[in-house]
Protein backbone atom coordinates (compact mmCIF):
# COMPACT_ATOMS: atom_id res chain seq x y z
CA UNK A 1 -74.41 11.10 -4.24
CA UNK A 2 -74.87 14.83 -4.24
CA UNK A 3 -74.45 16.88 -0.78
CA UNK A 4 -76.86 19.57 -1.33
CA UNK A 5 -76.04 23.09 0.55
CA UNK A 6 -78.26 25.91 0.85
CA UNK A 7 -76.59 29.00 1.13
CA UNK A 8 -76.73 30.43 4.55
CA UNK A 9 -77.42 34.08 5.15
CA UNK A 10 -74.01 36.23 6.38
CA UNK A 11 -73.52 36.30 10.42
CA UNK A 12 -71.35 39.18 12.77
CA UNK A 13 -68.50 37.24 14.67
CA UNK A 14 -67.32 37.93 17.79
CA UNK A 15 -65.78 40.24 16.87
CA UNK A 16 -68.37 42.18 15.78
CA UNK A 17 -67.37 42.08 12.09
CA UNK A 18 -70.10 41.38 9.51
CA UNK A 19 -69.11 37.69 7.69
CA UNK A 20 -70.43 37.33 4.03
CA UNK A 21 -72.01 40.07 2.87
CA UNK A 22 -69.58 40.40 -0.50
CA UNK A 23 -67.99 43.14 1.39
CA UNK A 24 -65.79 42.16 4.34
CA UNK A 25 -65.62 45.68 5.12
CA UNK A 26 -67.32 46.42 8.85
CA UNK A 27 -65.94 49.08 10.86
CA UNK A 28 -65.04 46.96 14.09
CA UNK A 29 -62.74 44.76 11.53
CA UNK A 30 -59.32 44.48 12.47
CA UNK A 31 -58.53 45.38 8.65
CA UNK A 32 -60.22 49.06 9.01
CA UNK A 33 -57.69 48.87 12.66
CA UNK A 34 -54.88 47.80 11.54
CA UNK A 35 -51.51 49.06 13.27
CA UNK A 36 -48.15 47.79 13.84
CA UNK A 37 -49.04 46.30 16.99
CA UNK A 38 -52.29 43.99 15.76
CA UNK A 39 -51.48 40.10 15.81
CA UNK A 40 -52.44 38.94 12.98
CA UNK A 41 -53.59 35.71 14.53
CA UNK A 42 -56.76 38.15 15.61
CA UNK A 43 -58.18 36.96 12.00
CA UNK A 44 -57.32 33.28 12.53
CA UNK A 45 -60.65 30.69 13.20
CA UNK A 46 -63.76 29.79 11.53
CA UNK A 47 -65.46 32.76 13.06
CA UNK A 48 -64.03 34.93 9.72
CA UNK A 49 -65.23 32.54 7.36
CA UNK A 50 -68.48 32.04 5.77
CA UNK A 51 -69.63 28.93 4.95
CA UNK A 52 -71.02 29.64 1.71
CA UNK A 53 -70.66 33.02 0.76
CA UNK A 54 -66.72 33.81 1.97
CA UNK A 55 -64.63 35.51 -0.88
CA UNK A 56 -63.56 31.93 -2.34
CA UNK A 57 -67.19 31.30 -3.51
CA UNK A 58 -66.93 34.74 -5.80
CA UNK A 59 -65.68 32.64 -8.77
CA UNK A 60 -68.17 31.11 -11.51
CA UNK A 61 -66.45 27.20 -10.71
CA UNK A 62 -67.74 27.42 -6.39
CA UNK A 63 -71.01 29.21 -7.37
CA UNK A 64 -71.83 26.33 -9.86
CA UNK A 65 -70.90 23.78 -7.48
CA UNK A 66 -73.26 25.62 -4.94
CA UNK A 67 -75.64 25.40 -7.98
CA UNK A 68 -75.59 21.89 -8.89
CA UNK A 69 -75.36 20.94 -4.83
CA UNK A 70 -72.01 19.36 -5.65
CA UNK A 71 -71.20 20.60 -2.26
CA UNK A 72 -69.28 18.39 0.08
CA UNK A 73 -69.75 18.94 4.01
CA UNK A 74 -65.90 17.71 4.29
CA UNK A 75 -63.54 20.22 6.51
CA UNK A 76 -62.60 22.71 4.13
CA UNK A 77 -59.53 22.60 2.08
CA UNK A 78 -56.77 25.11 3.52
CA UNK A 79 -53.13 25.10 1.35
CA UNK A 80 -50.17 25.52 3.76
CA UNK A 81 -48.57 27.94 1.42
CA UNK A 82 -50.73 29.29 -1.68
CA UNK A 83 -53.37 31.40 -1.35
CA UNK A 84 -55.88 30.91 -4.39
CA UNK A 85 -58.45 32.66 -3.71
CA UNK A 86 -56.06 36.27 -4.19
CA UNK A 87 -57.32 38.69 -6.01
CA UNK A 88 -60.67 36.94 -7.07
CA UNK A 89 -62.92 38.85 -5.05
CA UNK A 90 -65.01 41.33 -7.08
C-alpha cells in the first residue's frame, strides 16, 4: 500500500524564519544571528522542519519517493549521531 504525500507549500515558524523555500536563509534566522551566546537548542523542534521540502528531500532518492507516493506518514527518522543529509543541499 502506497502513502501518497502531496507536497505542502513552505510555512514561517515562530520564529519568524521562512521553512522550505530551498533557501533556509530568512533574516530573523538564528543562523544570520548567530553569536557566542545563542543556544543552540533555539533550532531544536518540528517548527524548523518542513515536511516535504526540508534540505533532506534535495536528493534525487526522497524526490522520487515523493514521486512515486512511496511516502510513509511514520515519525521521521532522526540518527543519534550521523548527520546524512550534510552537504547535500544544492
Amino acid at each position: 500500500m502506497k502513502d501518497k504525500k502531496s507536497k505542502k507549500e513552505p510555512f514561517v515558524n515562530q520564529s519568524g524564519v521562512v521553512i522550505g523555500d530551498h533557501f533556509y536563509d530568512s533574516p530573523n534566522s538564528p543562523l544570520n544571528n548567530w553569536n557566542k551566546d545563542t543556544d543552540p537548542a533555539i533550532m531544536s523542534g518540528d517548527q524548523w522542519v518542513h515536511p516535504t521540502n526540508d534540505i533532506g528531500w534535495n536528493t534525487r532518492e526522497n524526490q522520487e519517493l515523493l514521486k512515486e507516493g512511496k511516502l510513509s506518514n511514520k515519525e521521521r527518522f532522526m540518527h543519534p549521531t550521523k548527520d546524512v543529509s550534510y552537504r547535500k543541499d544544492y
